[in-house]
C-alpha atoms as a PDB file:
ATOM      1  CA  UNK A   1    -130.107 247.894 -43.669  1.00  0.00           C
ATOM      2  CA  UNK A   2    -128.902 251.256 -42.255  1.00  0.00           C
ATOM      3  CA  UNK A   3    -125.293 251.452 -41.196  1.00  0.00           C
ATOM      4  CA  UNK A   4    -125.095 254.548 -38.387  1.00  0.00           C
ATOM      5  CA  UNK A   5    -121.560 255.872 -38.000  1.00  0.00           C
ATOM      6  CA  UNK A   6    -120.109 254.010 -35.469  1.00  0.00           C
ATOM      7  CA  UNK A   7    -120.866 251.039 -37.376  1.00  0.00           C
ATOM      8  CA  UNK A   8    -118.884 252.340 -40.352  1.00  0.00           C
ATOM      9  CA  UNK A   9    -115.702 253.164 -38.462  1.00  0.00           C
ATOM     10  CA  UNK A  10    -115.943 249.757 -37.002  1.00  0.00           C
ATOM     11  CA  UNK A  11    -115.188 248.295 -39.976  1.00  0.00           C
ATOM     12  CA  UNK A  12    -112.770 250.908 -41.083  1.00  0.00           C
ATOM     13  CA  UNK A  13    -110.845 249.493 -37.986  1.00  0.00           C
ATOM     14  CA  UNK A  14    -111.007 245.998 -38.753  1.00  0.00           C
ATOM     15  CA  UNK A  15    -109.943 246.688 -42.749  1.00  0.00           C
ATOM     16  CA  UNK A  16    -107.178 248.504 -41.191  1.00  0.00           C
ATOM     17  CA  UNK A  17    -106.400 246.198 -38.832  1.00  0.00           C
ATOM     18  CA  UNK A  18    -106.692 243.192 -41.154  1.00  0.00           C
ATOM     19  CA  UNK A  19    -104.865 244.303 -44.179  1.00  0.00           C
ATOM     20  CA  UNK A  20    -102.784 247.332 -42.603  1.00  0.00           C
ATOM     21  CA  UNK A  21    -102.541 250.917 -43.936  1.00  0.00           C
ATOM     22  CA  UNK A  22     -99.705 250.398 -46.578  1.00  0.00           C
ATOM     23  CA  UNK A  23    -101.833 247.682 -48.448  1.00  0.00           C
ATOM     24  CA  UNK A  24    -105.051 249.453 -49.016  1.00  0.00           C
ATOM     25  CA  UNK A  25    -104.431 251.081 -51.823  1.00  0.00           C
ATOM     26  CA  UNK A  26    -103.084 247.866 -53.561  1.00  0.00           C
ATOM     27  CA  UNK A  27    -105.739 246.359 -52.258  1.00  0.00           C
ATOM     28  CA  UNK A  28    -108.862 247.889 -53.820  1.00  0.00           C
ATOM     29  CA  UNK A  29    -106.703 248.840 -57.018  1.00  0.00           C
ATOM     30  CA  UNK A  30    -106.862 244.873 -57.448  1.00  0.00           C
ATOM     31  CA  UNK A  31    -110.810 244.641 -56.211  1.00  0.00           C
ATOM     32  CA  UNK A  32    -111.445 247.552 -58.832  1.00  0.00           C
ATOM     33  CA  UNK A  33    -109.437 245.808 -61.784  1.00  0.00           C
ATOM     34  CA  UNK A  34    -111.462 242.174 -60.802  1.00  0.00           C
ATOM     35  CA  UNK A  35    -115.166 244.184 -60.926  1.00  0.00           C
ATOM     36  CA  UNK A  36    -114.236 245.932 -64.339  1.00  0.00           C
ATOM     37  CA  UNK A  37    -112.984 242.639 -65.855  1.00  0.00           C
ATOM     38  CA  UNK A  38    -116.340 240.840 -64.420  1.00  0.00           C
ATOM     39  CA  UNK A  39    -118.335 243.710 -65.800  1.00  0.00           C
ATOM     40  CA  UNK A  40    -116.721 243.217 -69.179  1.00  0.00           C
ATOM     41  CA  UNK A  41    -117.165 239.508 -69.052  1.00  0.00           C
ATOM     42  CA  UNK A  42    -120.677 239.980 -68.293  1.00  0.00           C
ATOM     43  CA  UNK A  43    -121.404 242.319 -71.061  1.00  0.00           C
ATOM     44  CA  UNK A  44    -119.950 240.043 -73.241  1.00  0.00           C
ATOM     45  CA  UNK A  45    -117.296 242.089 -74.923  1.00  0.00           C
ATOM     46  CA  UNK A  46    -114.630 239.052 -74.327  1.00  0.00           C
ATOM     47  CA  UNK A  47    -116.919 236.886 -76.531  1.00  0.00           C
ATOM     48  CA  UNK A  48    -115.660 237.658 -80.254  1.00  0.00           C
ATOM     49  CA  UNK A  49    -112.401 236.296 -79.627  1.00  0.00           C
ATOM     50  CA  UNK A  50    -111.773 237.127 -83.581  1.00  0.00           C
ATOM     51  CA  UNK A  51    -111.909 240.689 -82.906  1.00  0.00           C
ATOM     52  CA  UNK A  52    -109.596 240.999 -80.118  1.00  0.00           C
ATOM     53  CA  UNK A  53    -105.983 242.372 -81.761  1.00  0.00           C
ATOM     54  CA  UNK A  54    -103.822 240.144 -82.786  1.00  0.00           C
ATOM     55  CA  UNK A  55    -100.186 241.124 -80.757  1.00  0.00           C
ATOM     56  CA  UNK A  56     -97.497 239.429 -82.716  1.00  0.00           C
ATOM     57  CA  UNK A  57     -94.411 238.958 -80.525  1.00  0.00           C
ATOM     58  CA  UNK A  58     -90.998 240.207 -82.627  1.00  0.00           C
ATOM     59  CA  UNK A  59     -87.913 238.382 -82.301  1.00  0.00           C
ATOM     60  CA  UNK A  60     -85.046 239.896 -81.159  1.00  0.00           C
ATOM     61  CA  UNK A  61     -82.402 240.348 -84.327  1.00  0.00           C
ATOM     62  CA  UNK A  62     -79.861 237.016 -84.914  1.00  0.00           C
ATOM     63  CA  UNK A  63     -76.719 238.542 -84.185  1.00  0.00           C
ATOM     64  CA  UNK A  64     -73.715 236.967 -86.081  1.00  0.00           C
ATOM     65  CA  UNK A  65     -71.295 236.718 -83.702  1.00  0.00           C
ATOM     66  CA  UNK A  66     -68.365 236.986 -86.726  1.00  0.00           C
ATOM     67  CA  UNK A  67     -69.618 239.909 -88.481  1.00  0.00           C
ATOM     68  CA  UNK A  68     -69.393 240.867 -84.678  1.00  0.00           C
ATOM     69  CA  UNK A  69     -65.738 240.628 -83.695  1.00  0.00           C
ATOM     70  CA  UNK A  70     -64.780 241.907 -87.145  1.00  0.00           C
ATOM     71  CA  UNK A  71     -66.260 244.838 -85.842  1.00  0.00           C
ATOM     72  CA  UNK A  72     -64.577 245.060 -83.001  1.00  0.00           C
ATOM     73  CA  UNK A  73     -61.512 244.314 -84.829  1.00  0.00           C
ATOM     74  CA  UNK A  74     -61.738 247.269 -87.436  1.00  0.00           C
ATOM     75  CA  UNK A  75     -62.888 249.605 -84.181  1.00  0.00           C
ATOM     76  CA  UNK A  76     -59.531 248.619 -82.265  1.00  0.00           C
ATOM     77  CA  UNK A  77     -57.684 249.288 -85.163  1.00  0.00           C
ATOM     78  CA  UNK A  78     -59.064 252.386 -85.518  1.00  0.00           C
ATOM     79  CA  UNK A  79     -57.922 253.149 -82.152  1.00  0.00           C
ATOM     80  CA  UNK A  80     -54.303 252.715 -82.982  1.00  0.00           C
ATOM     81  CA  UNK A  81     -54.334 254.174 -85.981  1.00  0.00           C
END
């Protein structure tokens, strides 16, 4: 199947028509992250789920709210002083 130039510009119209200049770009970033995580799939790199990294998620730091406002109290005091 040959496409001839008129052809191709056709469907550059409808594309542009259909999703509109400003989401192209979007548009086939999204196609192109879908075919590299299909071409991944298919070459089987997902498939030793014990070698993917492990991300640990860190929990934010227990502030105690006394040790807190004595801070704020010896910074006020400070102040006056």
């Amino acid at each position: 199947m040959h496409l001839g130039p008129w052809e191709i510009a056709a469907i550059v119209m409808v594309v542009l028509i259909v999703f509109g200049a400003g989401k192209l770009p979007e548009t086939f970033r999204s196609m192109g992250k879908g075919i590299r995580e299909f071409n991944k799939g298919k070459s089987g790199e997902y498939d030793d789920e014990d070698k993917k990294p492990q991300v640990e998620a860190s929990k934010p730091e227990q502030v105690n709210p006394q040790v807190e406002a004595a801070s704020v109290e010896q910074v006020e005091q400070k102040k006056e002083a």
